[in-house]
N, C-alpha and C. Protein backbone atom coordinates (compact mmCIF):
# COMPACT_ATOMS: atom_id res chain seq x y z
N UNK A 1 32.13 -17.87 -69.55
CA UNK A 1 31.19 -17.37 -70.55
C UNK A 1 29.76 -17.62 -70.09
N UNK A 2 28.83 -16.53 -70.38
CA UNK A 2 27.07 -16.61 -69.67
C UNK A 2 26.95 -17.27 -71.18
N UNK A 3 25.51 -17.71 -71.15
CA UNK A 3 24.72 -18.43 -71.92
C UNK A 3 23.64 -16.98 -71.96
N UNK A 4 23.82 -16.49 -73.42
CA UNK A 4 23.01 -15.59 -74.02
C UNK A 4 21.78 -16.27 -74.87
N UNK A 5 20.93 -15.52 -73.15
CA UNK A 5 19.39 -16.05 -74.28
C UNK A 5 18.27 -15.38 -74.20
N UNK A 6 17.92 -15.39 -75.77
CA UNK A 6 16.72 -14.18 -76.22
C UNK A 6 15.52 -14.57 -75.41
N UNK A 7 15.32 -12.94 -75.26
CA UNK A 7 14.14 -13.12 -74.62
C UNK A 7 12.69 -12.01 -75.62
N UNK A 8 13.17 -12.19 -76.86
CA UNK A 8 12.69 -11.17 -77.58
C UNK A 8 11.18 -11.46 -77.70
N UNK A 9 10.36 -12.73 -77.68
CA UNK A 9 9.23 -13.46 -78.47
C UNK A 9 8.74 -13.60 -76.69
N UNK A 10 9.31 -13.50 -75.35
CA UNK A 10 8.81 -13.68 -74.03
C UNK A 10 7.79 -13.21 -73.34
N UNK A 11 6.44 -13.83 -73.05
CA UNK A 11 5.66 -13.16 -72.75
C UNK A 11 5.57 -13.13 -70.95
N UNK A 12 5.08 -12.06 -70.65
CA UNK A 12 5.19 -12.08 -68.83
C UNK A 12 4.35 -13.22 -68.21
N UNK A 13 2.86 -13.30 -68.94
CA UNK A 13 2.16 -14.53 -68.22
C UNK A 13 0.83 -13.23 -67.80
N UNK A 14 0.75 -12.49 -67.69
CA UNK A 14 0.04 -11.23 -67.22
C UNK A 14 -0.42 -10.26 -67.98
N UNK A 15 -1.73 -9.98 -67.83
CA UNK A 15 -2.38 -8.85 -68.56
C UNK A 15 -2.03 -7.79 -68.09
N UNK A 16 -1.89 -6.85 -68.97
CA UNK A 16 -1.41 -5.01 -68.32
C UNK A 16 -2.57 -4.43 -68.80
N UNK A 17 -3.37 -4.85 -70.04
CA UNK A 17 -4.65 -4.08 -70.63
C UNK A 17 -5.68 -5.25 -70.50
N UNK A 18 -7.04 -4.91 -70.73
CA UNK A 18 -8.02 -5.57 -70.87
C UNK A 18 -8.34 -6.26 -72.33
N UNK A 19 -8.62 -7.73 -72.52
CA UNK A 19 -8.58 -7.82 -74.23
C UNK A 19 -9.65 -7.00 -74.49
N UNK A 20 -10.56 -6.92 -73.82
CA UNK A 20 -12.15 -6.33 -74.14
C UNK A 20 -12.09 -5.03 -74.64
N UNK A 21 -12.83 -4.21 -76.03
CA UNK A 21 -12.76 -3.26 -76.32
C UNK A 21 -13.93 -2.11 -75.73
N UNK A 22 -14.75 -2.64 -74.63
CA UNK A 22 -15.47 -1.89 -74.13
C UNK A 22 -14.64 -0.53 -73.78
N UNK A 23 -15.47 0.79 -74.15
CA UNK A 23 -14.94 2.08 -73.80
C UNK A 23 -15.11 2.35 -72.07
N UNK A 24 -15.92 2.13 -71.97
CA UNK A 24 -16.47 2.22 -70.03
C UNK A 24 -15.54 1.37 -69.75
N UNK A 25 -15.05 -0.04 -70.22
CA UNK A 25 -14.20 -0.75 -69.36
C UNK A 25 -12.77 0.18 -69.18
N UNK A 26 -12.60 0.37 -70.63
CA UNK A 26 -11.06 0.98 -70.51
C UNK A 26 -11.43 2.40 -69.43
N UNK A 27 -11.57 3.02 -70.13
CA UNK A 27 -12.17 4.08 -68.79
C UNK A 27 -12.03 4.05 -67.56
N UNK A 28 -12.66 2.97 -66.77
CA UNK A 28 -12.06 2.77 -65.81
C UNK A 28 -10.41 2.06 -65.03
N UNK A 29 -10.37 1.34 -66.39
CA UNK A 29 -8.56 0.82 -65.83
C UNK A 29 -8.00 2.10 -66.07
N UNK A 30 -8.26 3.27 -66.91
CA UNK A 30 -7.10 4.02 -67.06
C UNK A 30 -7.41 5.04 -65.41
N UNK A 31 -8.67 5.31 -65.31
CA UNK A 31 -8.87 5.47 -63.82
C UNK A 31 -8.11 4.98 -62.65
N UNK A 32 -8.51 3.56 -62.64
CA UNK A 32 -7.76 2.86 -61.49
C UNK A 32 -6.49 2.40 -61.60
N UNK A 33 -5.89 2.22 -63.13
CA UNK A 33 -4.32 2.88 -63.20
C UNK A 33 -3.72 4.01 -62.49
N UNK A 34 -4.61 4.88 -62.74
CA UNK A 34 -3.90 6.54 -61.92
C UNK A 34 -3.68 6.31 -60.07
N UNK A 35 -5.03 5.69 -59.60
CA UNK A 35 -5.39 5.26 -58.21
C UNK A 35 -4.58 4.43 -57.85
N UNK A 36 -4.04 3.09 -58.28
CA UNK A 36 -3.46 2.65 -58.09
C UNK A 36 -1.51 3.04 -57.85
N UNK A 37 -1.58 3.86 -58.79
CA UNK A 37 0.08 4.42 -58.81
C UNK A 37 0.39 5.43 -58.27
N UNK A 38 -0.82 6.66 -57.86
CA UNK A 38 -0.64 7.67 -56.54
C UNK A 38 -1.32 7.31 -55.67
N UNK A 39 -1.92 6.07 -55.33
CA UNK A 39 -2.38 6.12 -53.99
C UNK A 39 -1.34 5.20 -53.12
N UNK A 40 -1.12 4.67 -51.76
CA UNK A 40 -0.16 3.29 -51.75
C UNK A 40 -1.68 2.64 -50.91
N UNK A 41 -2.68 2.17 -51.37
CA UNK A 41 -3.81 1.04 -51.52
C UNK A 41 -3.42 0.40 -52.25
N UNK A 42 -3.44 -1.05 -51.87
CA UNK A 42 -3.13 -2.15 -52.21
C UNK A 42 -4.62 -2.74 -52.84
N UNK A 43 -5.74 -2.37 -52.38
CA UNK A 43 -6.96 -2.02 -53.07
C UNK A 43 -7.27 -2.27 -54.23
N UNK A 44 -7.12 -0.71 -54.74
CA UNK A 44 -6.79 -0.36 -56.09
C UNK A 44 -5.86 -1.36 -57.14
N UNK A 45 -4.93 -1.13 -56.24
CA UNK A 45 -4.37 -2.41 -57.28
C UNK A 45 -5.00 -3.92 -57.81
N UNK A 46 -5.46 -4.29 -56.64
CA UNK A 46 -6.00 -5.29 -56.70
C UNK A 46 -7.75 -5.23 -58.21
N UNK A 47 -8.34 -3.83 -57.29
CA UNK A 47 -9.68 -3.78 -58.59
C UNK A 47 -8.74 -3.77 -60.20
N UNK A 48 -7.49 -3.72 -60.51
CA UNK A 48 -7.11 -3.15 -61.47
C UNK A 48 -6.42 -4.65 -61.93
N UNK A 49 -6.51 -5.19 -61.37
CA UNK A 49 -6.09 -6.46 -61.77
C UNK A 49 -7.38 -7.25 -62.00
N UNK A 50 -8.31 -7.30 -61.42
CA UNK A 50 -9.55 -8.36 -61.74
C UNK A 50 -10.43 -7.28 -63.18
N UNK A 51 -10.11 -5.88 -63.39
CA UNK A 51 -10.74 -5.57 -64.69
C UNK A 51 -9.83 -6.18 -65.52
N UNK A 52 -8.69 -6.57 -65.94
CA UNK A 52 -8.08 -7.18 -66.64
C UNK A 52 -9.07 -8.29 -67.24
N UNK A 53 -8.91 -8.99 -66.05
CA UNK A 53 -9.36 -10.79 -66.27
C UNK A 53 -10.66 -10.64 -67.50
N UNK A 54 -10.63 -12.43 -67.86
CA UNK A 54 -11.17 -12.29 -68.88
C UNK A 54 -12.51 -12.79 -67.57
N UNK A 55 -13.87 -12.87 -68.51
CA UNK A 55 -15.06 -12.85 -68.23
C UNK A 55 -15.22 -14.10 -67.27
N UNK A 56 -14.84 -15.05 -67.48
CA UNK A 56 -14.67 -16.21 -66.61
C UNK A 56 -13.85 -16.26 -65.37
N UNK A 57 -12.90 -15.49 -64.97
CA UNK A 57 -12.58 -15.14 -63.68
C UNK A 57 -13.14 -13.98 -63.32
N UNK A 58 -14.11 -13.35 -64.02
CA UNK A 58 -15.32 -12.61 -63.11
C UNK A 58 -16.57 -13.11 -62.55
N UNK A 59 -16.44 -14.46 -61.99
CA UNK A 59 -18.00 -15.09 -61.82
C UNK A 59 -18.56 -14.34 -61.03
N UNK A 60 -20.56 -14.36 -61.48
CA UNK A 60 -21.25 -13.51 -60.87
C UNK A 60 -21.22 -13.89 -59.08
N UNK A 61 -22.03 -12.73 -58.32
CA UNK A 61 -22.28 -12.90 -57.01
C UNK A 61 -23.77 -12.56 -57.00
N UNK A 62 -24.49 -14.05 -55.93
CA UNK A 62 -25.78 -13.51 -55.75
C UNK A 62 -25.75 -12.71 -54.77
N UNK A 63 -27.11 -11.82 -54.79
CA UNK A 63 -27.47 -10.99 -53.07
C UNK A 63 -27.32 -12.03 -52.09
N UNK A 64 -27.97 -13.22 -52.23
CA UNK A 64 -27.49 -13.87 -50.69
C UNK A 64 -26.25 -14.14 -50.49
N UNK A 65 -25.04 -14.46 -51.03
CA UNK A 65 -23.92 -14.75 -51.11
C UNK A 65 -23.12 -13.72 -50.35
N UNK A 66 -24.26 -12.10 -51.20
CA UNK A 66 -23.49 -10.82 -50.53
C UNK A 66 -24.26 -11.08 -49.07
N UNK A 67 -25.16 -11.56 -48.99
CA UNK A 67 -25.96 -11.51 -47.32
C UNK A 67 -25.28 -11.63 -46.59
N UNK A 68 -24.48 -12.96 -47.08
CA UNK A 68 -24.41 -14.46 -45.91
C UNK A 68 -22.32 -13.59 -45.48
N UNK A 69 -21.92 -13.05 -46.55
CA UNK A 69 -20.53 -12.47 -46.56
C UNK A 69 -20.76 -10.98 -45.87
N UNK A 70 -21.37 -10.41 -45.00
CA UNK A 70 -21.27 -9.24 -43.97
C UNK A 70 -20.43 -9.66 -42.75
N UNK A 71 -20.04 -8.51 -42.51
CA UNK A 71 -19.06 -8.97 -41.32
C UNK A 71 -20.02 -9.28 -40.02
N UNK A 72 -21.22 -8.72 -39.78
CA UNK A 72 -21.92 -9.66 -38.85
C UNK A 72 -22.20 -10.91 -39.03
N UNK A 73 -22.16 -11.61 -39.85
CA UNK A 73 -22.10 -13.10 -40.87
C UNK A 73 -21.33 -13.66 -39.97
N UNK A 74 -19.83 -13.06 -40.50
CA UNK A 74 -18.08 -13.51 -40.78
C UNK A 74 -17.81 -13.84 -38.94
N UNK A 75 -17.04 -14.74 -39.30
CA UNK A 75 -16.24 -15.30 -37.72
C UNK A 75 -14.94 -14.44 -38.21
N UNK A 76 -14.85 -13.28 -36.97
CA UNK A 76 -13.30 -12.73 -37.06
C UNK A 76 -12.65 -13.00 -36.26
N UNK A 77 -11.16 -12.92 -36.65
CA UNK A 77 -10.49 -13.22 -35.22
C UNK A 77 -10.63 -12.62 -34.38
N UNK A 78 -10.40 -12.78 -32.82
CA UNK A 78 -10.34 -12.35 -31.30
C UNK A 78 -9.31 -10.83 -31.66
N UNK A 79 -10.79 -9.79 -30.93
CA UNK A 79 -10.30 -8.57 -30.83
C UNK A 79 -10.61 -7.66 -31.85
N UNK A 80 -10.69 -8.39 -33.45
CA UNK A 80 -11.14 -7.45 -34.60
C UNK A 80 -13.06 -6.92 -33.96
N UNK A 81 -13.37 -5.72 -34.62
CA UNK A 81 -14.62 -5.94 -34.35
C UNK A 81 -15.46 -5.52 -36.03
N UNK A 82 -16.34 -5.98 -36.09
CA UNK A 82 -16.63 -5.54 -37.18
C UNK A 82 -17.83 -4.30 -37.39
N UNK A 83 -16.81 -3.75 -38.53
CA UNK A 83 -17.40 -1.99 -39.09
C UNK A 83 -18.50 -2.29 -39.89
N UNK A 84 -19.59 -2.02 -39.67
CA UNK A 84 -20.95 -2.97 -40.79
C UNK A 84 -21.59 -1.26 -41.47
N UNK A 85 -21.22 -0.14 -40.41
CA UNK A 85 -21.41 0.99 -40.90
C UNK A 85 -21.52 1.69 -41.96
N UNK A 86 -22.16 2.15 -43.41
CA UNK A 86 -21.59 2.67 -44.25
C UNK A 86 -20.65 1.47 -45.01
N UNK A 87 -20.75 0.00 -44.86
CA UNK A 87 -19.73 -0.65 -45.72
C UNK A 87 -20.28 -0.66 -47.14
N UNK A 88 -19.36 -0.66 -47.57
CA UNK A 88 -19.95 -1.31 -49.15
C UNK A 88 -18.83 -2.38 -49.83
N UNK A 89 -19.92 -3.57 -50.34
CA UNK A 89 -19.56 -4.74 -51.00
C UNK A 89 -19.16 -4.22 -52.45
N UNK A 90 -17.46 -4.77 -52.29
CA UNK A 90 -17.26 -4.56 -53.96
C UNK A 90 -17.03 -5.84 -54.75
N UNK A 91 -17.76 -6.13 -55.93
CA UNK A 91 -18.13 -7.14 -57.29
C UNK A 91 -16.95 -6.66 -58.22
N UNK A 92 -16.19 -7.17 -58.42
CA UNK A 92 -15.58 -6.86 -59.91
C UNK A 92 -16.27 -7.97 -60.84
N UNK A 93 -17.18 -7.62 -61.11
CA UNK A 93 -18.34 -8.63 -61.61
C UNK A 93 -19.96 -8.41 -61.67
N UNK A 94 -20.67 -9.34 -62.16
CA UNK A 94 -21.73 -9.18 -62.06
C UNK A 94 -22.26 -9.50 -60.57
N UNK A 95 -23.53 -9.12 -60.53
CA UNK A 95 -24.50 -9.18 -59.14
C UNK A 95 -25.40 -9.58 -59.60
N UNK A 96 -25.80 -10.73 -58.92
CA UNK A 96 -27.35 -11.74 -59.57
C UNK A 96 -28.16 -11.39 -58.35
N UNK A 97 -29.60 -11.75 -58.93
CA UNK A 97 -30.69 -12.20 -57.84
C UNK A 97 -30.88 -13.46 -57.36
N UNK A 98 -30.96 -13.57 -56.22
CA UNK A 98 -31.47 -15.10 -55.42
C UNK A 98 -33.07 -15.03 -55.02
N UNK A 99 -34.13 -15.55 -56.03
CA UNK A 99 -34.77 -15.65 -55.75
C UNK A 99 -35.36 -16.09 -54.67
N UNK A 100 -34.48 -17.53 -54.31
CA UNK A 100 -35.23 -18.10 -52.83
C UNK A 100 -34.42 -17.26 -51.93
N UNK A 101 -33.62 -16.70 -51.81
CA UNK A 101 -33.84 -15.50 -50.38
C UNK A 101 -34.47 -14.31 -50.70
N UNK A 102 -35.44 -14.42 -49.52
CA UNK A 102 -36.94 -13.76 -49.40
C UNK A 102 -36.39 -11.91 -48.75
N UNK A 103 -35.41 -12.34 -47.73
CA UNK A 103 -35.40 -10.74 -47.35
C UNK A 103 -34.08 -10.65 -47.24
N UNK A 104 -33.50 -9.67 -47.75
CA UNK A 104 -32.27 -8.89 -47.69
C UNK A 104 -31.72 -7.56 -46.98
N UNK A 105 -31.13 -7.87 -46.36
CA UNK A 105 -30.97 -6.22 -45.50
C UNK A 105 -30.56 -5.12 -46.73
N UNK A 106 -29.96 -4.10 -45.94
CA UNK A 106 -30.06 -2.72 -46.52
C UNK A 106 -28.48 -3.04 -46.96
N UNK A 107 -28.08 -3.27 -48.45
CA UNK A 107 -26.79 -3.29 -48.40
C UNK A 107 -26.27 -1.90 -49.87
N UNK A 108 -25.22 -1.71 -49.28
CA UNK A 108 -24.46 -0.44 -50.44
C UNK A 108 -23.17 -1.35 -50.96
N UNK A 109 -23.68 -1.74 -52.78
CA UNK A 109 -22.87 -2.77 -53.41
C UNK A 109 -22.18 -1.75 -54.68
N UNK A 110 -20.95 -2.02 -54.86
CA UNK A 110 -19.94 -1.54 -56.21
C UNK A 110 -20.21 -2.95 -57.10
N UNK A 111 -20.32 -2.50 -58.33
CA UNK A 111 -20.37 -4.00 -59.33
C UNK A 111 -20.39 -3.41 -60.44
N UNK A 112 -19.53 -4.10 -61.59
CA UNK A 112 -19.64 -4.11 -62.73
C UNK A 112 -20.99 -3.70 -63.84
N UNK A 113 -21.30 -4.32 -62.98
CA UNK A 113 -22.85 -4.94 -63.45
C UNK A 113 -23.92 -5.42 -63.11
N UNK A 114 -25.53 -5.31 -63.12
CA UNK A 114 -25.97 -5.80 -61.85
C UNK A 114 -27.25 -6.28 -62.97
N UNK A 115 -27.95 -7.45 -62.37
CA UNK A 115 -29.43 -7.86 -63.18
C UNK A 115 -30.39 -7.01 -62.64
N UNK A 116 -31.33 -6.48 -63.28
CA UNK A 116 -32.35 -5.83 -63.21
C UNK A 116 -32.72 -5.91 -62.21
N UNK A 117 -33.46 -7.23 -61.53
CA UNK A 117 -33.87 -7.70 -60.48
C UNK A 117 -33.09 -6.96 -59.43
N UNK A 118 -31.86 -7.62 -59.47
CA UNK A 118 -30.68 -7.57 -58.32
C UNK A 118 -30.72 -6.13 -57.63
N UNK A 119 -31.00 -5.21 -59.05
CA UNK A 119 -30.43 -3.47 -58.64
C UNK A 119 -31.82 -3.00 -58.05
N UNK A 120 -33.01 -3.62 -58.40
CA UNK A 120 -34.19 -3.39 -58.12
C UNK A 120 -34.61 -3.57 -56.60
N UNK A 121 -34.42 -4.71 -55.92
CA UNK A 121 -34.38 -4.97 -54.82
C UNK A 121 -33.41 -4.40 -53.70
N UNK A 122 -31.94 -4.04 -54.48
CA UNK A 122 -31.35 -3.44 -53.61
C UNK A 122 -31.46 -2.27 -52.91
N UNK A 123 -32.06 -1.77 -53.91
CA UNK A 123 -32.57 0.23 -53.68
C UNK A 123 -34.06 0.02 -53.47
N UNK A 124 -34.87 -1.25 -53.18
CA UNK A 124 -36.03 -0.81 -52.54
C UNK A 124 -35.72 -1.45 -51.30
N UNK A 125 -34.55 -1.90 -50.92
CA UNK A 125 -34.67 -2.06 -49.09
C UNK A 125 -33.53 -1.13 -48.60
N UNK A 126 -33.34 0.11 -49.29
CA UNK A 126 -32.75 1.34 -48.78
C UNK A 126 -31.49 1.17 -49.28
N UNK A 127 -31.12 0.19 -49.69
CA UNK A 127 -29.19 0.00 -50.08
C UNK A 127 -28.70 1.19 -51.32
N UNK A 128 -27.39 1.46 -51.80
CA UNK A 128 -27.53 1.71 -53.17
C UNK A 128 -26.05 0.79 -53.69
N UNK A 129 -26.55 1.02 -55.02
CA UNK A 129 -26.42 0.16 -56.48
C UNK A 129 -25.24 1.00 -56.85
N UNK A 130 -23.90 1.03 -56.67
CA UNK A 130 -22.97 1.79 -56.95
C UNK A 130 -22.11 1.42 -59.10
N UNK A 131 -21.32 2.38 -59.11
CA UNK A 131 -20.61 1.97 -59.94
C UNK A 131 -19.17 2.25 -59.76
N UNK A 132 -17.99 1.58 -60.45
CA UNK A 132 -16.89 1.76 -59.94
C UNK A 132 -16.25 3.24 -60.27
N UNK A 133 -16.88 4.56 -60.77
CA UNK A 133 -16.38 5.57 -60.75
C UNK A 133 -17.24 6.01 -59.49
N UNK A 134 -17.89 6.38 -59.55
CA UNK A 134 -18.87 6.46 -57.97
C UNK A 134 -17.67 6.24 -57.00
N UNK A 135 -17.38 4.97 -56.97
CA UNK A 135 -16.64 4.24 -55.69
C UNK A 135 -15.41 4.98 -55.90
N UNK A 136 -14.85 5.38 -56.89
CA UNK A 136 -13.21 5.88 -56.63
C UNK A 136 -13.45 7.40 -56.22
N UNK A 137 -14.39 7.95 -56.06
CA UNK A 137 -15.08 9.18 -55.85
C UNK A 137 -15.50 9.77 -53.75
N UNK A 138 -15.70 8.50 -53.74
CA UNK A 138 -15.87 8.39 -52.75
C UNK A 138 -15.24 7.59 -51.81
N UNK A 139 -14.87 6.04 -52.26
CA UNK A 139 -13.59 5.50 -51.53
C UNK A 139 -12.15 5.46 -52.21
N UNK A 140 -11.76 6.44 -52.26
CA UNK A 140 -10.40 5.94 -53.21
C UNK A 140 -9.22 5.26 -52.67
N UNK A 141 -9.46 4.86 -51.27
CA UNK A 141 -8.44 4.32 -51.22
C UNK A 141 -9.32 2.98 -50.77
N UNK A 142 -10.45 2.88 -50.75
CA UNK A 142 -10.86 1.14 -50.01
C UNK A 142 -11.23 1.43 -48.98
N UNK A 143 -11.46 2.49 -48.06
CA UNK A 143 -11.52 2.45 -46.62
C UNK A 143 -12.88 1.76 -46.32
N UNK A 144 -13.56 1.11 -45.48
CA UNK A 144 -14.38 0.48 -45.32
C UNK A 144 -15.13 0.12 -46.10
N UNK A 145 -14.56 -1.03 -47.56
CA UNK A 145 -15.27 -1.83 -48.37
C UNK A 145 -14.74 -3.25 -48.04
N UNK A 146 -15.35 -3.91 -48.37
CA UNK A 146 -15.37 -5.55 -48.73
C UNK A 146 -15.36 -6.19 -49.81
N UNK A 147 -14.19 -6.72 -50.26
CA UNK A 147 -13.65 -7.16 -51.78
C UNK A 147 -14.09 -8.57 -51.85
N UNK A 148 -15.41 -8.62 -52.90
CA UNK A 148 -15.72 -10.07 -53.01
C UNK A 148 -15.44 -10.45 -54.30
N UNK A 149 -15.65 -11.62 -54.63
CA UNK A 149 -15.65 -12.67 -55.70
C UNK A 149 -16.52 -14.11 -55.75
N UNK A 150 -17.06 -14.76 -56.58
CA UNK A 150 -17.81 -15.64 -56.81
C UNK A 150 -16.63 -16.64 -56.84
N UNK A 151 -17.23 -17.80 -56.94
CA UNK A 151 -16.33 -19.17 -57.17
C UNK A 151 -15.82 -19.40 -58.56
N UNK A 152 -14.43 -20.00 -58.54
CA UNK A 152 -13.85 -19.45 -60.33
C UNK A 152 -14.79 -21.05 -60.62
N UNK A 153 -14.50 -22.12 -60.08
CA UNK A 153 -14.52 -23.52 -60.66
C UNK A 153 -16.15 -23.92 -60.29
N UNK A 154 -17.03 -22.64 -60.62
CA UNK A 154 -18.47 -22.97 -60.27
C UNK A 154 -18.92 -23.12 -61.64
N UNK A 155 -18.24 -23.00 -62.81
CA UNK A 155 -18.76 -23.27 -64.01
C UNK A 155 -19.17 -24.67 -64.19
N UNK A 156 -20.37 -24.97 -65.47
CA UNK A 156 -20.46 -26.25 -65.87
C UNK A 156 -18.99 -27.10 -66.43
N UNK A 157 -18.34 -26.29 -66.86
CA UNK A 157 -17.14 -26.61 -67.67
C UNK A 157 -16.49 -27.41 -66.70
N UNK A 158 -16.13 -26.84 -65.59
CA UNK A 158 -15.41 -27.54 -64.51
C UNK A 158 -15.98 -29.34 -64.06
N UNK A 159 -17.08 -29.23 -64.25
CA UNK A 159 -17.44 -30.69 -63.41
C UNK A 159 -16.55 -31.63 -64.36
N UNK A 160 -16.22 -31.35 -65.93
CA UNK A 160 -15.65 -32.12 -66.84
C UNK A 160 -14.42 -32.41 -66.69
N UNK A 161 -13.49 -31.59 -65.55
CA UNK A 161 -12.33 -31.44 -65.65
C UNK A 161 -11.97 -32.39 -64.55
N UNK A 162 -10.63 -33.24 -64.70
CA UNK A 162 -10.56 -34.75 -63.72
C UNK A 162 -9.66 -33.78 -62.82
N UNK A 163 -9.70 -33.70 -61.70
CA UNK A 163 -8.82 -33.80 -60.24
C UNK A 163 -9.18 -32.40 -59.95
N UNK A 164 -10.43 -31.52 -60.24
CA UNK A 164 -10.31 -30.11 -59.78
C UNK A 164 -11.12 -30.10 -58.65
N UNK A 165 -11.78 -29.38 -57.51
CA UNK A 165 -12.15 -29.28 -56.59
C UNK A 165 -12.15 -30.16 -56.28
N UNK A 166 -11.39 -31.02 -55.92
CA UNK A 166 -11.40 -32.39 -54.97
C UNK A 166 -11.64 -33.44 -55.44
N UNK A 167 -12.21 -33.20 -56.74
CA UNK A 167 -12.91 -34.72 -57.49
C UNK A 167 -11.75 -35.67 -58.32
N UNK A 168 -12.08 -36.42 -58.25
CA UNK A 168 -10.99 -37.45 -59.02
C UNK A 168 -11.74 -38.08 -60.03
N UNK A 169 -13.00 -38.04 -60.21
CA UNK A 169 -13.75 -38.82 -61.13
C UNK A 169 -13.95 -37.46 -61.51
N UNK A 170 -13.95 -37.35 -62.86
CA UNK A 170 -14.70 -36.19 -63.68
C UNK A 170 -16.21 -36.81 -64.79
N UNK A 171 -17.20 -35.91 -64.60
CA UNK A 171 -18.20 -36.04 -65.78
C UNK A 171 -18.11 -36.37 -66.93
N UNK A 172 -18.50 -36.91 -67.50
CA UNK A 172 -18.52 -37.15 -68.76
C UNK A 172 -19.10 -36.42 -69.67
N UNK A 173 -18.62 -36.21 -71.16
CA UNK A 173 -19.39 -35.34 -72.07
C UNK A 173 -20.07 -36.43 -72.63
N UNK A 174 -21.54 -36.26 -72.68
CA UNK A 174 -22.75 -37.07 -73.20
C UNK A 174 -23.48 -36.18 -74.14
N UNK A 175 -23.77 -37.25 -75.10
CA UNK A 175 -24.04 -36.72 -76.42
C UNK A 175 -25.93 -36.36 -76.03
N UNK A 176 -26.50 -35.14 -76.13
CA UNK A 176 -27.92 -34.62 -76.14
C UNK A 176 -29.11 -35.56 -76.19
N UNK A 177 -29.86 -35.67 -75.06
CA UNK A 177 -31.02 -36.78 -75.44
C UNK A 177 -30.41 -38.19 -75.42
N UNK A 178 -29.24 -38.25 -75.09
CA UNK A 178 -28.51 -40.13 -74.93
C UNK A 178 -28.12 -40.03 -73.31
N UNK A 179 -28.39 -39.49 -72.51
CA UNK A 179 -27.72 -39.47 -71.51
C UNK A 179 -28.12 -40.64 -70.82
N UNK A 180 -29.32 -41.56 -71.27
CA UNK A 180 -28.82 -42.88 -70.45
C UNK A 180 -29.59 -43.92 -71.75
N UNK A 181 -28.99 -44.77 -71.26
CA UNK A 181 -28.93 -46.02 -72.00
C UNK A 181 -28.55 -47.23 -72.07
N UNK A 182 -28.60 -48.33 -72.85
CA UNK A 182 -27.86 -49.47 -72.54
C UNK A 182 -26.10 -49.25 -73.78
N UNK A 183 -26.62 -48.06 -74.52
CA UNK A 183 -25.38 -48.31 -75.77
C UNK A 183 -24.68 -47.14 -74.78
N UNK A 184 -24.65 -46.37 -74.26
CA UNK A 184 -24.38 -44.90 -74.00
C UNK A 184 -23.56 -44.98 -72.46
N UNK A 185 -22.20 -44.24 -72.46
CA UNK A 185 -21.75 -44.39 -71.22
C UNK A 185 -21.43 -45.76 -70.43
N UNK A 186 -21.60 -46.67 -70.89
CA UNK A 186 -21.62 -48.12 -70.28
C UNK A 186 -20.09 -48.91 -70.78
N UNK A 187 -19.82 -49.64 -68.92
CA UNK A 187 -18.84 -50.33 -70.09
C UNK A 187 -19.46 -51.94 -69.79
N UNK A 188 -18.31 -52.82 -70.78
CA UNK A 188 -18.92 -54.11 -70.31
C UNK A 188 -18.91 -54.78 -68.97
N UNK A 189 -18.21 -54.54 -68.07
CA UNK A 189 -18.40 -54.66 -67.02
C UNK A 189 -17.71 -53.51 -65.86
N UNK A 190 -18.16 -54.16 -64.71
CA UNK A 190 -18.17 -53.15 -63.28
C UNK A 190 -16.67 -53.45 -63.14
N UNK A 191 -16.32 -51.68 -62.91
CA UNK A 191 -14.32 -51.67 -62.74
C UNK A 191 -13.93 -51.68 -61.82
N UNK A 192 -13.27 -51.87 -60.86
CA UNK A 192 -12.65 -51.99 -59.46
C UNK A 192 -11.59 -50.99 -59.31
């Protein structure tokens, strides 16, 4: 005899829709739904999975971040060479400005979203400021783009959290204007 067990209340662990009721967002998953299921880009699939995510696994990317990430940057392995031609950087996310980098080459970026600044500077050193219907228009399958992402555990939230990026001591939550003191954070003596 099997052991019959419901799986009626089971959730997969995985988003198929976006919680977000933005119309432009849906718009485009039902887009890159279609791209994804007649094209065989692995790509597509992939942009169709990070519009899912909620806002916090979209961390922003600055321009230098996009600078310093060109394949003239990048150490490739022996024999690849890198296509810098016509590439364009894709954000499933926002695009920030880095103020302290002073000059930026000519780059052609896909993004969610971009700060004023960010889109401003890009299209006055010849680059352009794409959007992700643009991009399925013109790359639909990925052919010479570059799929970036920001750091997930670059939030403030994270420094609080004990054993994540390497740390074993985590921050403390300190109460506003007490952050040092003799009553505050202290213990009675030094711990070993």
């Amino acid at each position: 005899m099997g052991i019959d067990l419901d799986h009626k209340h089971k959730k997969s662990g995985r988003r198929k829709n976006p919680e977000s009721n933005d119309p432009y967002l849906r718009l485009l998953v039902k887009l890159y739904k279609f791209l994804a299921r007649r094209t065989t880009s692995r790509f597509n699939e992939i942009i169709l999975r990070r519009l899912f995510m909620a806002r916090r696994h979209r961390p922003p990317v600055s321009l230098s971040s996009l600078t310093r990430k060109t394949p003239k940057n990048l150490k490739l392995p022996k024999g690849e060479k890198a296509v810098t031609k016509d590439l364009i950087h894709v954000v499933v996310g926002t695009v920030t400005d880095d103020e302290r980098f002073l000059k930026i080459p000519k780059l052609n970026v896909c993004a969610l979203r971009f700060t004023k600044t960010a889109k401003a500077r890009i299209i006055k050193n010849g680059g352009r400021a794409l959007t992700f219907d643009q991009l399925a228009l013109e790359r639909p399958t990925g052919t010479n783009t570059l799929l970036l992402q920001g750091r997930r555990n670059n939030r403030e939230a994270c420094r609080h959290f004990h054993g994540l990026r390497g740390r074993l001591s985590a921050v403390p939550y300190v109460r506003k204007g007490a952050k040092s003191g003799r009553k505050f954070e202290r213990t009675k003596h030094r711990r070993k």
